[in-house]
C-alpha atoms as a PDB file:
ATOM      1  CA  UNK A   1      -6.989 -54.193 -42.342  1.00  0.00           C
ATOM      2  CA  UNK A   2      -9.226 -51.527 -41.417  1.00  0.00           C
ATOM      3  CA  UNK A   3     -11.990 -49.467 -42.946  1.00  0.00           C
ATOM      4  CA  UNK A   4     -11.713 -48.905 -47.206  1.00  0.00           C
ATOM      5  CA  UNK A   5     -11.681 -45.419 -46.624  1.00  0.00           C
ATOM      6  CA  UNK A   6      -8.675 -45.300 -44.738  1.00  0.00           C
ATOM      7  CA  UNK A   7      -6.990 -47.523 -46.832  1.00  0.00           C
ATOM      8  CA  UNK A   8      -7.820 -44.926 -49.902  1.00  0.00           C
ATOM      9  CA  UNK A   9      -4.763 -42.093 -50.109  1.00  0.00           C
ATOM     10  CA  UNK A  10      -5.264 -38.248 -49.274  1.00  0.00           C
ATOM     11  CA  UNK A  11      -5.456 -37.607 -52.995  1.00  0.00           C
ATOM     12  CA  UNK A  12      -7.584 -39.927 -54.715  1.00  0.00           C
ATOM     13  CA  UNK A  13     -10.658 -39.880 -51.985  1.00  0.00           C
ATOM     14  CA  UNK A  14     -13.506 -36.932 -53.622  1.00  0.00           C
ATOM     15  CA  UNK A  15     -13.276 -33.367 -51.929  1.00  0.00           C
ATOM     16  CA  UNK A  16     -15.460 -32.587 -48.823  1.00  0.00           C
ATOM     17  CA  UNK A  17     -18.960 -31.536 -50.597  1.00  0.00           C
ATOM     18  CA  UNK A  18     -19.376 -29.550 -46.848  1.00  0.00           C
ATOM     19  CA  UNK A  19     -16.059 -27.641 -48.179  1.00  0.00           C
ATOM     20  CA  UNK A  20     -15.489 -24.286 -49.441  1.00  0.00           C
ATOM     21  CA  UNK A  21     -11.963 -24.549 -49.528  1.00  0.00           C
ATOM     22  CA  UNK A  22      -9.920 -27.850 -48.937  1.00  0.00           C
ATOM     23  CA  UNK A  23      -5.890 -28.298 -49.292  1.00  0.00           C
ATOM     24  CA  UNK A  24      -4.619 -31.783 -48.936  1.00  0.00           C
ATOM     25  CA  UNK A  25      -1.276 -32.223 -48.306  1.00  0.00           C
ATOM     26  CA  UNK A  26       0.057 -29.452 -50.087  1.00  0.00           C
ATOM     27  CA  UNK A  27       2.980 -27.941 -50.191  1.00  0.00           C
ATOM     28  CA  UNK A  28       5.209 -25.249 -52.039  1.00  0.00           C
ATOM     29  CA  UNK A  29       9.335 -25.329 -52.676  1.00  0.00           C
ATOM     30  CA  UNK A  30      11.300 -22.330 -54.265  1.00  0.00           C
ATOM     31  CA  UNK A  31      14.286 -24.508 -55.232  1.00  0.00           C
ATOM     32  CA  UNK A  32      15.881 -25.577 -51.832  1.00  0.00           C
ATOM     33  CA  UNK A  33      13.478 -23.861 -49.896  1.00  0.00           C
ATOM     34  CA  UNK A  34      10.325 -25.033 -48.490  1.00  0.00           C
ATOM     35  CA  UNK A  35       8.024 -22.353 -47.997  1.00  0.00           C
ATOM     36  CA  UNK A  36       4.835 -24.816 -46.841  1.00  0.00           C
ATOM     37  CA  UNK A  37       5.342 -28.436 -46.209  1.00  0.00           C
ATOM     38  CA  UNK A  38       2.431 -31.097 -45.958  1.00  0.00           C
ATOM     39  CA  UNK A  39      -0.568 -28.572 -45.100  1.00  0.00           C
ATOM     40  CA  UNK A  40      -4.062 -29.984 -45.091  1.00  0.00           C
ATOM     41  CA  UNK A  41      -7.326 -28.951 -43.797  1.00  0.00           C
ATOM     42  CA  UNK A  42     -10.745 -27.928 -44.478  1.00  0.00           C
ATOM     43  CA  UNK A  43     -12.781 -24.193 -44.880  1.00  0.00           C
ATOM     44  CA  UNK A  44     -16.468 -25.154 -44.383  1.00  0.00           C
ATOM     45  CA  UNK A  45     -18.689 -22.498 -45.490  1.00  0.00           C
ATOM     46  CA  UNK A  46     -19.574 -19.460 -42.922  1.00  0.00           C
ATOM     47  CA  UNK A  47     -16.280 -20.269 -40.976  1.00  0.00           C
ATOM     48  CA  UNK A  48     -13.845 -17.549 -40.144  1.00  0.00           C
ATOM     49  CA  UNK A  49     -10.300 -18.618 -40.279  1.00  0.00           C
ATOM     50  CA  UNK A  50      -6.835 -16.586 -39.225  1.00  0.00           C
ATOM     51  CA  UNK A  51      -3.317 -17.669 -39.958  1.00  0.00           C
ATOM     52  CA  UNK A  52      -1.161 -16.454 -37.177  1.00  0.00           C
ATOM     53  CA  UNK A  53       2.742 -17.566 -37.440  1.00  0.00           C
ATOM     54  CA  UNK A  54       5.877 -15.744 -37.564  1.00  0.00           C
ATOM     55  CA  UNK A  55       7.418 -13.891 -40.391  1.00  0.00           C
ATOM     56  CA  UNK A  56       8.715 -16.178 -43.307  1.00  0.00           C
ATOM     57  CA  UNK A  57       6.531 -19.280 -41.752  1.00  0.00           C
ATOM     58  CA  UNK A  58       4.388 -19.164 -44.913  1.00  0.00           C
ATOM     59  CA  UNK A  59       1.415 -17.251 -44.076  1.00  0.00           C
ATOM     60  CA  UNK A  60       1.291 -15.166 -47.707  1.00  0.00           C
ATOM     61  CA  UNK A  61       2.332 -18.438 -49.634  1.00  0.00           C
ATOM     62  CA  UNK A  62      -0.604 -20.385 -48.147  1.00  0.00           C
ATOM     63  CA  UNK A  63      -3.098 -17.521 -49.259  1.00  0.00           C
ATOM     64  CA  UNK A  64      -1.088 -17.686 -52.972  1.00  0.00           C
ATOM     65  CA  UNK A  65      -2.298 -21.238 -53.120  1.00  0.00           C
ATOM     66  CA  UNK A  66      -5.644 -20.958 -51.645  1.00  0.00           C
ATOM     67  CA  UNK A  67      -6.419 -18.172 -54.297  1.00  0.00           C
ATOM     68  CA  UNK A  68      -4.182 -19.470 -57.685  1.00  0.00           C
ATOM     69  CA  UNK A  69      -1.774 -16.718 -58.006  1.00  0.00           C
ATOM     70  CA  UNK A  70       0.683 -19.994 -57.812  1.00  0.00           C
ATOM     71  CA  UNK A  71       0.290 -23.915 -57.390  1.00  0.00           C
ATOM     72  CA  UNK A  72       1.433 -26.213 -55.214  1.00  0.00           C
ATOM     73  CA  UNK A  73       4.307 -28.093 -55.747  1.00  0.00           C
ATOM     74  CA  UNK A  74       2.587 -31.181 -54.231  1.00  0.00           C
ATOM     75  CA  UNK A  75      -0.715 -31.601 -52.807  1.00  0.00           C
ATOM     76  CA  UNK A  76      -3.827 -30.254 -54.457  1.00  0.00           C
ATOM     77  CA  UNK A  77      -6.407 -27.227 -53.703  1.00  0.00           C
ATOM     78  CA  UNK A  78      -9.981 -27.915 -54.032  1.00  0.00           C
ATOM     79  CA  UNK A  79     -12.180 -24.285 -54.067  1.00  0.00           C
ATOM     80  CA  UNK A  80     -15.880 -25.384 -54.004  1.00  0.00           C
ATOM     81  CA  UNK A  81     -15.521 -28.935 -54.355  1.00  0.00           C
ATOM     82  CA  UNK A  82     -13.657 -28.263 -57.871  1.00  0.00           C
ATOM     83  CA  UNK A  83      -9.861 -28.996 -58.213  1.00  0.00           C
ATOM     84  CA  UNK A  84      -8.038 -25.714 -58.562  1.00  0.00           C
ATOM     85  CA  UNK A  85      -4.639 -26.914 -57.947  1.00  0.00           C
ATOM     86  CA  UNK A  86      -3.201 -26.533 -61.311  1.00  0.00           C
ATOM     87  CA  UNK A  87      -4.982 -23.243 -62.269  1.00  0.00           C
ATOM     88  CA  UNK A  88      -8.266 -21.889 -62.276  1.00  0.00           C
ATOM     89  CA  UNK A  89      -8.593 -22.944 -66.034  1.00  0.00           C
ATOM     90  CA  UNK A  90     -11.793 -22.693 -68.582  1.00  0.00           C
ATOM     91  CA  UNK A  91     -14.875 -23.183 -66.929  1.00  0.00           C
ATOM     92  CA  UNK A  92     -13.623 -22.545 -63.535  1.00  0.00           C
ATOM     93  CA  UNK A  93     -16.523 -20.366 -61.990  1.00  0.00           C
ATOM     94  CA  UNK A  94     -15.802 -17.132 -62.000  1.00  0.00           C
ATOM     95  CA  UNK A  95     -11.521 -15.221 -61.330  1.00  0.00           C
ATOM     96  CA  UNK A  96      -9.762 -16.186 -58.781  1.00  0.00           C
ATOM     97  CA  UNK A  97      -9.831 -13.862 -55.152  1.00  0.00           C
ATOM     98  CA  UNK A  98      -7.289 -11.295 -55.107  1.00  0.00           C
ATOM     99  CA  UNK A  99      -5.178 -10.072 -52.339  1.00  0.00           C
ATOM    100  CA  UNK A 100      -3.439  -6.673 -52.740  1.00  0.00           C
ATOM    101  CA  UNK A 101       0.278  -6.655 -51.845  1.00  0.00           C
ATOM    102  CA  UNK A 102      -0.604  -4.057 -49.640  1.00  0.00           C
ATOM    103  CA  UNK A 103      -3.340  -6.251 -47.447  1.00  0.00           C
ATOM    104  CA  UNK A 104      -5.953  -4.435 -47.191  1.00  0.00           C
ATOM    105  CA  UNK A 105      -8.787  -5.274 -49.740  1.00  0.00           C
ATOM    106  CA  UNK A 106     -10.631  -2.027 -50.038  1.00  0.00           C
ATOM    107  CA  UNK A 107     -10.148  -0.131 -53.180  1.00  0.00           C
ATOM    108  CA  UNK A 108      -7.484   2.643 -53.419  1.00  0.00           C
ATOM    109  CA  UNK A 109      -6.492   1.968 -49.868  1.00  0.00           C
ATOM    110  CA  UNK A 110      -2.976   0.738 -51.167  1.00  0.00           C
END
């Protein structure tokens, strides 16, 4: 038997408090396609962070989830310590991040 905290599962242990953004175990299906599978890690605050991967290996879907413009289909997302997984919600502090289908975030460069 070892430690309780390893004996607790992914989901019910409480989100990092050191974490910006956290995603345990998610993952995202569009019928019979898996778009991300089992992801989890942690975004501590000040960190920089690139997703590098080839096309169609899930890159935009992953950013969808981390910002709410969809939910997982397993898994949760926890922005700021707060479970966002299922929509930002009343009370949620402040709208979610948005990404412009174009990429680039400055305005009018789309």
């Amino acid at each position: 038997m070892g430690p309780p905290d390893r004996q607790r599962s992914h989901a019910t242990q409480p989100p990092s408090s050191a974490a910006i953004v956290e995603l345990r175990r998610v993952g995202k299906r569009y019928m019979d396609v898996v778009a991300v599978d089992d992801i989890s890690f942690t975004i501590a605050p000040g960190e920089f962070v690139t997703l590098l991967g080839p096309s169609g290996s899930g890159k935009t879907t992953l950013l969808n989830l981390i910002v709410g413009t969809t939910t997982p289909s397993s898994g949760s997302v926890f922005i700021g310590g707060r479970d966002a997984s299922r929509g930002r919600g009343p009370g949620y502090p402040g709208p979610p991040a948005q990404i412009p289908a174009c990429g680039f975030p400055a305005p009018g460069s789309c």
